[in-house]
PDB file of N, CA and C in Angstrom:
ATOM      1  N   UNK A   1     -29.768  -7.702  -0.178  1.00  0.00           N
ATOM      2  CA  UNK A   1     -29.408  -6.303  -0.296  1.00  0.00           C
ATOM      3  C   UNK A   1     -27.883  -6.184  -0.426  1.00  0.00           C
ATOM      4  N   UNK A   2     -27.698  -5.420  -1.509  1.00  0.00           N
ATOM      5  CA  UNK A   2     -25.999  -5.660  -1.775  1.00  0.00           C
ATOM      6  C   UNK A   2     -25.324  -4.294  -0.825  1.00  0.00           C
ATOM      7  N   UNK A   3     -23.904  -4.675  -0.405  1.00  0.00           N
ATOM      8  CA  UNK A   3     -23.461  -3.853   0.475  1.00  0.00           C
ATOM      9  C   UNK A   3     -22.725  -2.843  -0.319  1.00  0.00           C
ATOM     10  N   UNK A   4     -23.557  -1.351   0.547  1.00  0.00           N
ATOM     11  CA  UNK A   4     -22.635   0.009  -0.017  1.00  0.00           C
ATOM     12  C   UNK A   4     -21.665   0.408   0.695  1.00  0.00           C
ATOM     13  N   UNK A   5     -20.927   0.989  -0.094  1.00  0.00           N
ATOM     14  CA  UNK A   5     -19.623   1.759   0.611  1.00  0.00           C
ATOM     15  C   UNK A   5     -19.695   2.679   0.196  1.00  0.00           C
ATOM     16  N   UNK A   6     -18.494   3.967   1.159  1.00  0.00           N
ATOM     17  CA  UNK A   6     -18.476   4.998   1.068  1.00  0.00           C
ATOM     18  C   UNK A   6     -17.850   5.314  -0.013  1.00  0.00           C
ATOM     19  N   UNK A   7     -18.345   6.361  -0.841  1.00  0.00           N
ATOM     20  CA  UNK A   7     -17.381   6.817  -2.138  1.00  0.00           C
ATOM     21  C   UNK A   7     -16.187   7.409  -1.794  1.00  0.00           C
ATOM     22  N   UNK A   8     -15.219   7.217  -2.190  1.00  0.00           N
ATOM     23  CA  UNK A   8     -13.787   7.556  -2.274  1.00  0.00           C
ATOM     24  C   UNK A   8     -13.547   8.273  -3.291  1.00  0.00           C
ATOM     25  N   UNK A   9     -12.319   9.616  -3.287  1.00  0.00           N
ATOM     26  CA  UNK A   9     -11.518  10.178  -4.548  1.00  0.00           C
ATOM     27  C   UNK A   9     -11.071   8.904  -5.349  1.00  0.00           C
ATOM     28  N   UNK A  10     -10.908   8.821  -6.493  1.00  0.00           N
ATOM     29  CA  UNK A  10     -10.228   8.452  -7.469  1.00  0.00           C
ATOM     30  C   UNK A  10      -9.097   8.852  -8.103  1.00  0.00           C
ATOM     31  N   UNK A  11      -8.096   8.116  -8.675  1.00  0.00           N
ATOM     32  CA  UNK A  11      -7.500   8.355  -9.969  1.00  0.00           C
ATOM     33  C   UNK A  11      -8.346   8.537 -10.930  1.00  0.00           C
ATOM     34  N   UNK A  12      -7.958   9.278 -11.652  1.00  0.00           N
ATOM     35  CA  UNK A  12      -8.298   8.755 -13.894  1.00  0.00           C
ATOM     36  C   UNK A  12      -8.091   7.728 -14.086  1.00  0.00           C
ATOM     37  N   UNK A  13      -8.003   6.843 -13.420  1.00  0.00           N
ATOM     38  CA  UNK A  13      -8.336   5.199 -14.147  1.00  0.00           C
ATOM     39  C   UNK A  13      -8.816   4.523 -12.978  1.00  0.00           C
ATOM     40  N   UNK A  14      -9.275   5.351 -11.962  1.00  0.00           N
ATOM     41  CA  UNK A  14     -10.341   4.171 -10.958  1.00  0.00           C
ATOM     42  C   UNK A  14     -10.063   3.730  -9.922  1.00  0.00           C
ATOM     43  N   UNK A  15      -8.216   4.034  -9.866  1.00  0.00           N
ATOM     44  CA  UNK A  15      -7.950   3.693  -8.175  1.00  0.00           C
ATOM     45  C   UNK A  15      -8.212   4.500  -7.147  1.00  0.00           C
ATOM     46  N   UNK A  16      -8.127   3.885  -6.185  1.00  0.00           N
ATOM     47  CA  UNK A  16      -8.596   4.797  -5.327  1.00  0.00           C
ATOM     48  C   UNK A  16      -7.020   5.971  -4.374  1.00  0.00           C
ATOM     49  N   UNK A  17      -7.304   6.705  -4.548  1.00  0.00           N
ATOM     50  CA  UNK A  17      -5.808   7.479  -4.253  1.00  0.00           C
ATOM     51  C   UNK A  17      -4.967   6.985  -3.491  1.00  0.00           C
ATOM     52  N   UNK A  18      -5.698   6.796  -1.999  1.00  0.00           N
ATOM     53  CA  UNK A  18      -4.913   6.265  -0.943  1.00  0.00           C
ATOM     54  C   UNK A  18      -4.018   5.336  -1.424  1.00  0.00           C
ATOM     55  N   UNK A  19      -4.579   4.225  -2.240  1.00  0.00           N
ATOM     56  CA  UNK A  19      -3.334   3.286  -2.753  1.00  0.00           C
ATOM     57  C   UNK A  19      -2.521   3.810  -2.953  1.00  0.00           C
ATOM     58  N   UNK A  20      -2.456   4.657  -4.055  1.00  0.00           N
ATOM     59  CA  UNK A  20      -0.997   5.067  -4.402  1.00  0.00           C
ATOM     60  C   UNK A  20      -0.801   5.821  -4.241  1.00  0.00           C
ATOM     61  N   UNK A  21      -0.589   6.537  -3.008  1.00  0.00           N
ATOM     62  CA  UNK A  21      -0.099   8.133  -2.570  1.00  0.00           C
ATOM     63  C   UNK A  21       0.861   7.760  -1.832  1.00  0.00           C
ATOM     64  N   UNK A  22       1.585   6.710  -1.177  1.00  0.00           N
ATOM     65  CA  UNK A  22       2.987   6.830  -0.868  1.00  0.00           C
ATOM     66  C   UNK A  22       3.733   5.384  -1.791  1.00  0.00           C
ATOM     67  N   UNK A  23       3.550   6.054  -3.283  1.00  0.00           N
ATOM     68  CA  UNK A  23       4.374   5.085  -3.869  1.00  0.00           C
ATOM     69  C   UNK A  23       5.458   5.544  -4.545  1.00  0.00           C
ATOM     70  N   UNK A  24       6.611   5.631  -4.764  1.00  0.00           N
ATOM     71  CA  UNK A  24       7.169   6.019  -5.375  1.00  0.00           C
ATOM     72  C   UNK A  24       6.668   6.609  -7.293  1.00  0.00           C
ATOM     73  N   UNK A  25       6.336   5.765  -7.781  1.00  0.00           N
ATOM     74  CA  UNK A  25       6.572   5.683  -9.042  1.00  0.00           C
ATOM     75  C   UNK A  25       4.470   5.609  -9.435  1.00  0.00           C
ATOM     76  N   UNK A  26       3.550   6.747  -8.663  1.00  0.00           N
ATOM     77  CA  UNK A  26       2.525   6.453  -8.514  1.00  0.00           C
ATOM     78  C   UNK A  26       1.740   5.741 -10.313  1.00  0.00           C
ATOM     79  N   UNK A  27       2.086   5.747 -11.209  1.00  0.00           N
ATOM     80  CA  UNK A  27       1.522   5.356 -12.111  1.00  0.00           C
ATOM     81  C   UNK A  27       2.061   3.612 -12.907  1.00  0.00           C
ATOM     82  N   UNK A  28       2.969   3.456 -12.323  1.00  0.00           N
ATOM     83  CA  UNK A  28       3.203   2.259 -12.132  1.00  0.00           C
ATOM     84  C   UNK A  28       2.405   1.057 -11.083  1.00  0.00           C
ATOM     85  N   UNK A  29       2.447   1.770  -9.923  1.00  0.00           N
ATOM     86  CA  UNK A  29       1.393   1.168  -9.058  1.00  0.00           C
ATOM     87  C   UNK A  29       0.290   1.371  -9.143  1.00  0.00           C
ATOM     88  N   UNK A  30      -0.245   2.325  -9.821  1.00  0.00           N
ATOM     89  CA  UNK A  30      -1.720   2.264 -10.468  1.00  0.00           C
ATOM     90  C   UNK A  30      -1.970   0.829 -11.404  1.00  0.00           C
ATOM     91  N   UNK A  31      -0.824   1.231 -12.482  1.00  0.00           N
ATOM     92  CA  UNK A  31      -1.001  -0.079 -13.289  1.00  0.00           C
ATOM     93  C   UNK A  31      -1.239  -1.486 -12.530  1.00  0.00           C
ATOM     94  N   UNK A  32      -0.214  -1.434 -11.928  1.00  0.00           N
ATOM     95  CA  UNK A  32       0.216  -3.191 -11.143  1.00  0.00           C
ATOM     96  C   UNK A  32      -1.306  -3.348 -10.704  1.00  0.00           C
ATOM     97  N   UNK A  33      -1.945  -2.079 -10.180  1.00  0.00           N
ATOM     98  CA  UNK A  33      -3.512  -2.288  -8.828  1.00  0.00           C
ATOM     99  C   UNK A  33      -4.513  -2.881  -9.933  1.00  0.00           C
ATOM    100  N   UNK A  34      -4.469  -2.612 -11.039  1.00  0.00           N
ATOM    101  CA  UNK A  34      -5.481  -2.635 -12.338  1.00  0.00           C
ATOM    102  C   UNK A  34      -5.053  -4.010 -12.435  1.00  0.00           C
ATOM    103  N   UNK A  35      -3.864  -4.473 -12.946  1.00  0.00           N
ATOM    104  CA  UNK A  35      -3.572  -5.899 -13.286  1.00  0.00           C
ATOM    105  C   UNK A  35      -3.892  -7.252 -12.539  1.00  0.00           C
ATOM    106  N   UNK A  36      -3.771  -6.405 -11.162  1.00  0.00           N
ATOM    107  CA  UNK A  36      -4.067  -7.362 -10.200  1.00  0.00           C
ATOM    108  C   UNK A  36      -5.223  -7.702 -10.065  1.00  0.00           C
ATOM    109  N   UNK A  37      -6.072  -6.803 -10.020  1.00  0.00           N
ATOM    110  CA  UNK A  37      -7.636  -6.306 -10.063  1.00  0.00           C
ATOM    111  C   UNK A  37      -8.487  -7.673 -11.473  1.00  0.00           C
ATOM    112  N   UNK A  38      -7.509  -7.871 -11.971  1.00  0.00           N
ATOM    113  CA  UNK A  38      -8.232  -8.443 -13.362  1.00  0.00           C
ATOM    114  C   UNK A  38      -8.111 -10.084 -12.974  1.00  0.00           C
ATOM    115  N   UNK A  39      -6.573  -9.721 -12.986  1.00  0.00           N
ATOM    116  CA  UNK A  39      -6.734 -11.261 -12.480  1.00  0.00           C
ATOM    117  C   UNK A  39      -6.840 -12.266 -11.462  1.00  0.00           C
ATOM    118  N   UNK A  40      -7.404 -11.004 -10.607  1.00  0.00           N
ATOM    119  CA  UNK A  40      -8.088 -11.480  -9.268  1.00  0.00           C
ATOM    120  C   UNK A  40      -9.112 -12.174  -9.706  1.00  0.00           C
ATOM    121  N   UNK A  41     -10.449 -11.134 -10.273  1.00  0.00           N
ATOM    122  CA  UNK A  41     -11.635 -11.277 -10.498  1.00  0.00           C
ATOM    123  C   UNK A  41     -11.663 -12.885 -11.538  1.00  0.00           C
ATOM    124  N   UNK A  42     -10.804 -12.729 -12.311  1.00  0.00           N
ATOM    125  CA  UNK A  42     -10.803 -13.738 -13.362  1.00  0.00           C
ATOM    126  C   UNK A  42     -10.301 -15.304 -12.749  1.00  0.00           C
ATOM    127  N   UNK A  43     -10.106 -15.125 -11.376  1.00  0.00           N
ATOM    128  CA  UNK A  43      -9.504 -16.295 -10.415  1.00  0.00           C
ATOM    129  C   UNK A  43      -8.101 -17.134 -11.056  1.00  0.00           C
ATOM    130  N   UNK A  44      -7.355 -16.205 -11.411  1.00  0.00           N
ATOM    131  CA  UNK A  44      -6.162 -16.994 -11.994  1.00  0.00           C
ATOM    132  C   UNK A  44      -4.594 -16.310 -11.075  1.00  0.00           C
ATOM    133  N   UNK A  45      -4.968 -15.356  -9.703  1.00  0.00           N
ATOM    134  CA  UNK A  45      -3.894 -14.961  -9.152  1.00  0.00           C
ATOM    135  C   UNK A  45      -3.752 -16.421  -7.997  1.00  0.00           C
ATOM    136  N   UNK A  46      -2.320 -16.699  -8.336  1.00  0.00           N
ATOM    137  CA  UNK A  46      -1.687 -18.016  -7.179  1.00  0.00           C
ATOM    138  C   UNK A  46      -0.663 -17.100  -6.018  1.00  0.00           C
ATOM    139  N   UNK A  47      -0.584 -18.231  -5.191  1.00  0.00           N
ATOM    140  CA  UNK A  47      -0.193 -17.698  -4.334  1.00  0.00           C
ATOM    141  C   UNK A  47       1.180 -17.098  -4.393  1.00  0.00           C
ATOM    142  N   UNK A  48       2.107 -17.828  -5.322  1.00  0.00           N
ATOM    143  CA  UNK A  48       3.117 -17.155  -5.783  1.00  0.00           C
ATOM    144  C   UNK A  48       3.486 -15.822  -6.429  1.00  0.00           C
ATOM    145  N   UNK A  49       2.450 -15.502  -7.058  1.00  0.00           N
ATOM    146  CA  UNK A  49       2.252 -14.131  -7.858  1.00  0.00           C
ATOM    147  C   UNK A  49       1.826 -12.815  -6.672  1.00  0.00           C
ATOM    148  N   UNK A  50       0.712 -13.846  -5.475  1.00  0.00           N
ATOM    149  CA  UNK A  50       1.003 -12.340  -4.411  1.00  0.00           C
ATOM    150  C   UNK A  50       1.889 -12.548  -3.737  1.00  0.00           C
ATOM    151  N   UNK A  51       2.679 -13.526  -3.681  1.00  0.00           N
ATOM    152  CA  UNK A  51       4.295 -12.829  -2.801  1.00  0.00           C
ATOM    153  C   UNK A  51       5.070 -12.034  -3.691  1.00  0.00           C
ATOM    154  N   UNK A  52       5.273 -12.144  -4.908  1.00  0.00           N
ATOM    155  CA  UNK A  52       5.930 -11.193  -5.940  1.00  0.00           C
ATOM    156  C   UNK A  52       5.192  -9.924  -5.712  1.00  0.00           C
ATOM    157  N   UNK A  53       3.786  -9.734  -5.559  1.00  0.00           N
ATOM    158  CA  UNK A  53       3.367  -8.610  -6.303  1.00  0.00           C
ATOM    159  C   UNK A  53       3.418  -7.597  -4.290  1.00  0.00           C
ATOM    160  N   UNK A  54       3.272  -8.485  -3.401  1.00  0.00           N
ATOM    161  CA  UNK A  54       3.748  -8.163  -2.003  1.00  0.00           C
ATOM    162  C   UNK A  54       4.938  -7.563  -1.889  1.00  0.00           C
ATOM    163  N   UNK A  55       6.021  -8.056  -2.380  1.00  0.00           N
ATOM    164  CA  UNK A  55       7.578  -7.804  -2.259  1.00  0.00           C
ATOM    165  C   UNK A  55       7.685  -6.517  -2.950  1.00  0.00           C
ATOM    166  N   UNK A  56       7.078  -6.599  -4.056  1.00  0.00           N
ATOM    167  CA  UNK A  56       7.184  -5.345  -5.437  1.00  0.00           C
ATOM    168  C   UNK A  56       6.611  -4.016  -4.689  1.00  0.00           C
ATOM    169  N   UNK A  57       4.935  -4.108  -4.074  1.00  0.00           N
ATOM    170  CA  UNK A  57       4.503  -3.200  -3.447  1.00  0.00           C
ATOM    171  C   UNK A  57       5.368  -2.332  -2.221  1.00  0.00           C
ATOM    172  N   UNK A  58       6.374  -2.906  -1.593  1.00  0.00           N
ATOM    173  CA  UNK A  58       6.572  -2.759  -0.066  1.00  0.00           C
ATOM    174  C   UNK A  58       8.227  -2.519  -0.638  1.00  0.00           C
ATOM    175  N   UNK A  59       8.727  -2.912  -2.225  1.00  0.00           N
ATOM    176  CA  UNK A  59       9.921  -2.063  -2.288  1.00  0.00           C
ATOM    177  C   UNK A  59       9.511  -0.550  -3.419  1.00  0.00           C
ATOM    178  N   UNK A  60       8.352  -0.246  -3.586  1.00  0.00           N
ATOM    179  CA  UNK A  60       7.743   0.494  -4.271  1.00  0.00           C
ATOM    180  C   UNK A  60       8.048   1.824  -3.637  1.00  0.00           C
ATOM    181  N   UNK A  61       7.322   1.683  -2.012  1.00  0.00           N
ATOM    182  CA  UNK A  61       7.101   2.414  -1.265  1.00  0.00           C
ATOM    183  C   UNK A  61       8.092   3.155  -0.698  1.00  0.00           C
ATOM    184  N   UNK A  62       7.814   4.765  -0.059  1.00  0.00           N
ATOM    185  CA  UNK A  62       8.536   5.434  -0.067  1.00  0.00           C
ATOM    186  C   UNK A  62       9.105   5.422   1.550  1.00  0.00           C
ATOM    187  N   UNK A  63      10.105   5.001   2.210  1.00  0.00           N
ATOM    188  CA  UNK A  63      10.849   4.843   3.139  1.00  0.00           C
ATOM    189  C   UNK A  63      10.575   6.173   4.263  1.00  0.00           C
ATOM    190  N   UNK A  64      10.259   6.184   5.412  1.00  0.00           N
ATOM    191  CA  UNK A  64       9.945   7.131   6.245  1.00  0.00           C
ATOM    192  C   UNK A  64      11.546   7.355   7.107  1.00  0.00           C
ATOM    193  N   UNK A  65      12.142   8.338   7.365  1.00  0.00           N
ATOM    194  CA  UNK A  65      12.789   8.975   7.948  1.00  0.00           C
ATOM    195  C   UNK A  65      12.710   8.616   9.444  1.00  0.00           C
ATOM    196  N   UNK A  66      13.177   7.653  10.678  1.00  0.00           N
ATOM    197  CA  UNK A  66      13.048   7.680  11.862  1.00  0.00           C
ATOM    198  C   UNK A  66      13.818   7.890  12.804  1.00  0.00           C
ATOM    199  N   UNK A  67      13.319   9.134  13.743  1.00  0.00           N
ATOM    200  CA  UNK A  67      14.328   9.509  14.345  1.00  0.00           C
ATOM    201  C   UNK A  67      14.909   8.569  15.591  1.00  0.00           C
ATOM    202  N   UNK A  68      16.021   8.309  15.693  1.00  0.00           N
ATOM    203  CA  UNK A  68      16.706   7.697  17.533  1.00  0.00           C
ATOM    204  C   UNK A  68      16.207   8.194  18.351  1.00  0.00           C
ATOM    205  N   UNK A  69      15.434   7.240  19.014  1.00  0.00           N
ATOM    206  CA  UNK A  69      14.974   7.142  20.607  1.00  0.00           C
ATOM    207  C   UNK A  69      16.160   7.843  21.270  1.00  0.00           C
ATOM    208  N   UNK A  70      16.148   8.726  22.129  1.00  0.00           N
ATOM    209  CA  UNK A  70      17.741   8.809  22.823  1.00  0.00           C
ATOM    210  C   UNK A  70      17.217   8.580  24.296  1.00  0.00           C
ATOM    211  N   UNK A  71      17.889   8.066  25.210  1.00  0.00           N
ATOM    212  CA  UNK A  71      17.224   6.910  26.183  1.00  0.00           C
ATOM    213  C   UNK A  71      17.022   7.858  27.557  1.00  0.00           C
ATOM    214  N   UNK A  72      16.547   8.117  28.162  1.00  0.00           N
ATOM    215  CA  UNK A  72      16.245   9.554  29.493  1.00  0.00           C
ATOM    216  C   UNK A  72      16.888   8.758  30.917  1.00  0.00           C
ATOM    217  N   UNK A  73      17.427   8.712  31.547  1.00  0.00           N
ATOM    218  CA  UNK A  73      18.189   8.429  32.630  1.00  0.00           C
ATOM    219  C   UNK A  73      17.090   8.768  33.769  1.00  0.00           C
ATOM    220  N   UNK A  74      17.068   7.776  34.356  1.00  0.00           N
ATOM    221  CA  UNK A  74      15.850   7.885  35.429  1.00  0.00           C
ATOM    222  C   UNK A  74      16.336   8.312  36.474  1.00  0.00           C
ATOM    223  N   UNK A  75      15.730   9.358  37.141  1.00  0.00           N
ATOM    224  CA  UNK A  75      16.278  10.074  38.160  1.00  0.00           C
ATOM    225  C   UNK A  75      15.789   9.777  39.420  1.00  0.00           C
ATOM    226  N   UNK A  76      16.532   9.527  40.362  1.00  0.00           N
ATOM    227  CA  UNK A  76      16.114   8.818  41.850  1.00  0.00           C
ATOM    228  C   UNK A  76      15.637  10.161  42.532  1.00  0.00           C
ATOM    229  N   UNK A  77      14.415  10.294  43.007  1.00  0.00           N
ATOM    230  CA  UNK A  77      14.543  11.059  44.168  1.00  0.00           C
ATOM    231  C   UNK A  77      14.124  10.798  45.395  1.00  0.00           C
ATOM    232  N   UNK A  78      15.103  11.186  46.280  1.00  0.00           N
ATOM    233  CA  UNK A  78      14.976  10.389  48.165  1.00  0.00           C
ATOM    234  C   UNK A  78      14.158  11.478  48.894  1.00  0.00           C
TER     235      UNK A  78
END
């Protein structure tokens, strides 16, 4: 019995959104997800090509804003 999954939104070409909703340049990383996708299946991705395509993804992405901890002074009470 082959295993189902839950249906997901899509792109117009099949990705699934979540991928690329915090990418900068979302139709570029659509592409790259498709390319990868091919030559996954086709067993010709090495291990070198997912550290490139790792590095590429994670400078793709869109940088979150974090605010300073500011540190609370612990207060003694006697």
């Amino acid at each position: 019995m082959p295993r189902k999954f839950k249906k997901v939104a899509k792109t117009k070409r099949g990705v699934p959104k979540k991928y690329v909703k915090g990418s900068k340049n979302k139709r570029k990383t659509e592409s790259e997800i498709i390319k990868t996708r091919k030559l996954y299946k086709a067993g010709k991705l090495t291990p070198a090509m997912m550290d490139k395509i790792s590095k590429q993804r994670s400078k793709s992405a869109k940088k979150k804003n974090r605010k300073k901890k500011t540190s609370k002074k612990k207060i003694r009470r006697r």
